[in-house]
Protein backbone atom coordinates (compact mmCIF):
# COMPACT_ATOMS: atom_id res chain seq x y z
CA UNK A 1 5.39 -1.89 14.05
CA UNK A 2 7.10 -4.20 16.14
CA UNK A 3 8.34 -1.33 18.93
CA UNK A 4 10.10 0.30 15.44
CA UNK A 5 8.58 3.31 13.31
CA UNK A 6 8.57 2.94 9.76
CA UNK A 7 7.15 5.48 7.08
CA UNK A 8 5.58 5.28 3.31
CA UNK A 9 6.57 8.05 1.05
CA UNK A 10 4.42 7.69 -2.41
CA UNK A 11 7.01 8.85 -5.29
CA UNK A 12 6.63 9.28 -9.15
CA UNK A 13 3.73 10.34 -11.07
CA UNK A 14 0.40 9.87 -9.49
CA UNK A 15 2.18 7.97 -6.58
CA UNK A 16 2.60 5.31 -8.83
CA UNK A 17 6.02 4.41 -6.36
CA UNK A 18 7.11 4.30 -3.31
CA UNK A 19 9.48 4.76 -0.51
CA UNK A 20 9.55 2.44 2.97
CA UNK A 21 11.76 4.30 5.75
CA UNK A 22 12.54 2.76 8.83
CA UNK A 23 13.67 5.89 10.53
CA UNK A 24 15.52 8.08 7.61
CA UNK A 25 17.12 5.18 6.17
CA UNK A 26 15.12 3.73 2.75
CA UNK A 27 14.75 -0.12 2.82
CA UNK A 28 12.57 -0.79 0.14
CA UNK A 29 11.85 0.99 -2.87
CA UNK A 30 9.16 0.13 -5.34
CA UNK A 31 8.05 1.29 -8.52
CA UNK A 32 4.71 0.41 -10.60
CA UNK A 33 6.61 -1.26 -14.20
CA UNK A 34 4.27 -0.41 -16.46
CA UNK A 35 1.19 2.39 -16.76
CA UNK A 36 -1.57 -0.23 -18.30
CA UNK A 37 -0.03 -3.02 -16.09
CA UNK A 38 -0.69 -4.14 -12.31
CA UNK A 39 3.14 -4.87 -11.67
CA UNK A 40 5.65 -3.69 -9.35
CA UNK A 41 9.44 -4.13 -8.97
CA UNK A 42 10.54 -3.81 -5.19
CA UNK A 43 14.21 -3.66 -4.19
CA UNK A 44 14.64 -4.11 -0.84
CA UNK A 45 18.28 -5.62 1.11
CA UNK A 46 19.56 -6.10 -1.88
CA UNK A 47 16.53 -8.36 -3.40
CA UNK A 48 14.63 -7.55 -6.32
CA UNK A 49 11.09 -8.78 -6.23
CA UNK A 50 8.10 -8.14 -8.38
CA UNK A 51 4.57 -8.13 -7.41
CA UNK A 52 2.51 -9.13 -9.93
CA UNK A 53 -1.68 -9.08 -10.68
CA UNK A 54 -2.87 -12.65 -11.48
CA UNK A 55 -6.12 -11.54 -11.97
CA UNK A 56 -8.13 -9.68 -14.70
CA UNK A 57 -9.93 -7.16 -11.84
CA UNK A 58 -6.59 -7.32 -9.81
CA UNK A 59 -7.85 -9.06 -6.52
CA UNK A 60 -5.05 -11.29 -6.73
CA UNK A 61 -1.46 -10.78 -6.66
CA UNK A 62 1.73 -12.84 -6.61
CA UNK A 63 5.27 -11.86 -5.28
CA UNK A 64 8.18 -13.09 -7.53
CA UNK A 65 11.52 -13.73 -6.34
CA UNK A 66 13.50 -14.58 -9.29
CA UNK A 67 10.27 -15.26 -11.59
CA UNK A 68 9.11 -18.22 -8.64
CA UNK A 69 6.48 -17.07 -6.25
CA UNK A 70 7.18 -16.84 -2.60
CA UNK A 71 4.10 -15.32 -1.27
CA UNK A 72 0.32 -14.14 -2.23
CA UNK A 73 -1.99 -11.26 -1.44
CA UNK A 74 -5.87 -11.83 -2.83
CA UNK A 75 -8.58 -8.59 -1.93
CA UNK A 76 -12.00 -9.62 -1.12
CA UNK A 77 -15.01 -8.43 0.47
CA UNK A 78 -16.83 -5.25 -0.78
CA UNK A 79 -15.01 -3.28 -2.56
CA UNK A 80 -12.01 -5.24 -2.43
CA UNK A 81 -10.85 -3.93 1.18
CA UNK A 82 -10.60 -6.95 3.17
CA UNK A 83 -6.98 -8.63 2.31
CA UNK A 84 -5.88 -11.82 3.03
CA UNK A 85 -1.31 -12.00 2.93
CA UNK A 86 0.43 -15.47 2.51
CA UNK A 87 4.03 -15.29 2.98
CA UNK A 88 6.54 -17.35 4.28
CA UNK A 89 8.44 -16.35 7.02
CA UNK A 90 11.46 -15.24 5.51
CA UNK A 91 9.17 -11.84 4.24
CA UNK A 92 9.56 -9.61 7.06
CA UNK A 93 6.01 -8.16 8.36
CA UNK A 94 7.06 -4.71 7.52
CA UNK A 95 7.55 -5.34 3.76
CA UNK A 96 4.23 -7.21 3.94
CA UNK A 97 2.46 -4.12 4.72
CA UNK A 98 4.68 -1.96 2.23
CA UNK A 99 3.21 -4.56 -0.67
CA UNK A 100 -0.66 -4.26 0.90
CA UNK A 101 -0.32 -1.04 1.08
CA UNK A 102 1.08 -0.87 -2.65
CA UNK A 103 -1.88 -2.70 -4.01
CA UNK A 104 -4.34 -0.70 -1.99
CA UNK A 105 -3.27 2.29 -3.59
CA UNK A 106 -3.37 0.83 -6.93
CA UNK A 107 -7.12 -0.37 -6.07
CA UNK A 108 -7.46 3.34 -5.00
CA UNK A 109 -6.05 4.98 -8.54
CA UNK A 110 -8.20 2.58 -10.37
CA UNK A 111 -11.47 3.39 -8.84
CA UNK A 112 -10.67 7.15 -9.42
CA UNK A 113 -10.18 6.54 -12.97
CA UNK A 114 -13.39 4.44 -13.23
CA UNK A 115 -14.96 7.53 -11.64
CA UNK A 116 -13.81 10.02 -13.64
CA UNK A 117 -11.14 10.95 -11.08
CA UNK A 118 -13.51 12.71 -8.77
């Protein structure tokens, strides 16, 4: 991204974290808050954030700095694939795709559970 090569390690049980690398150094961490609850906490250059679900079927989601909201992600579309990110500037791109990919996987663990986990 941007001529640089970052990576996304999913940690903790079931993946429920994760890891952003830019090269072997971690610059944002993230971990799911809660087992019944669509929330993350994300530390990343020295800022802790939180991305909450606004939503009952978790299509939309709000990032927190400091309990105000400084950004938005809202799935749509079949299935909930297509994604539409509002952030201000100030959130770099990388850490915009760290939190998409985030609530993908969360999409991704729910539908396995509605499933059965097949």
């Amino acid at each position: 991204m941007e001529g640089e090569e970052f990576t996304i390690e999913p940690q903790g049980f079931f993946g429920s974290g994760a890891l952003l690398n830019k090269g072997s150094t971690v610059i944002a961490r993230a971990h799911k808050a809660s087992l019944f609850r669509r929330r993350f906490h994300i530390t990343s250059a020295g800022h802790g954030l939180d991305l909450v679900s606004t939503s009952f079927w978790g299509r939309e989601y709000v990032l927190l700095l400091g309990g105000q909201a400084v950004g938005s992600v809202s799935r749509s579309g079949f299935g909930g694939r297509r994604m539409t990110l509002e952030f201000p500037d100030e959130v770099p791109r990388f850490l915009q795709v760290f939190l998409a990919y985030l609530i993908l996987c969360q999409a991704k663990r729910e539908a396995a559970a509605a499933s059965g986990g097949s």
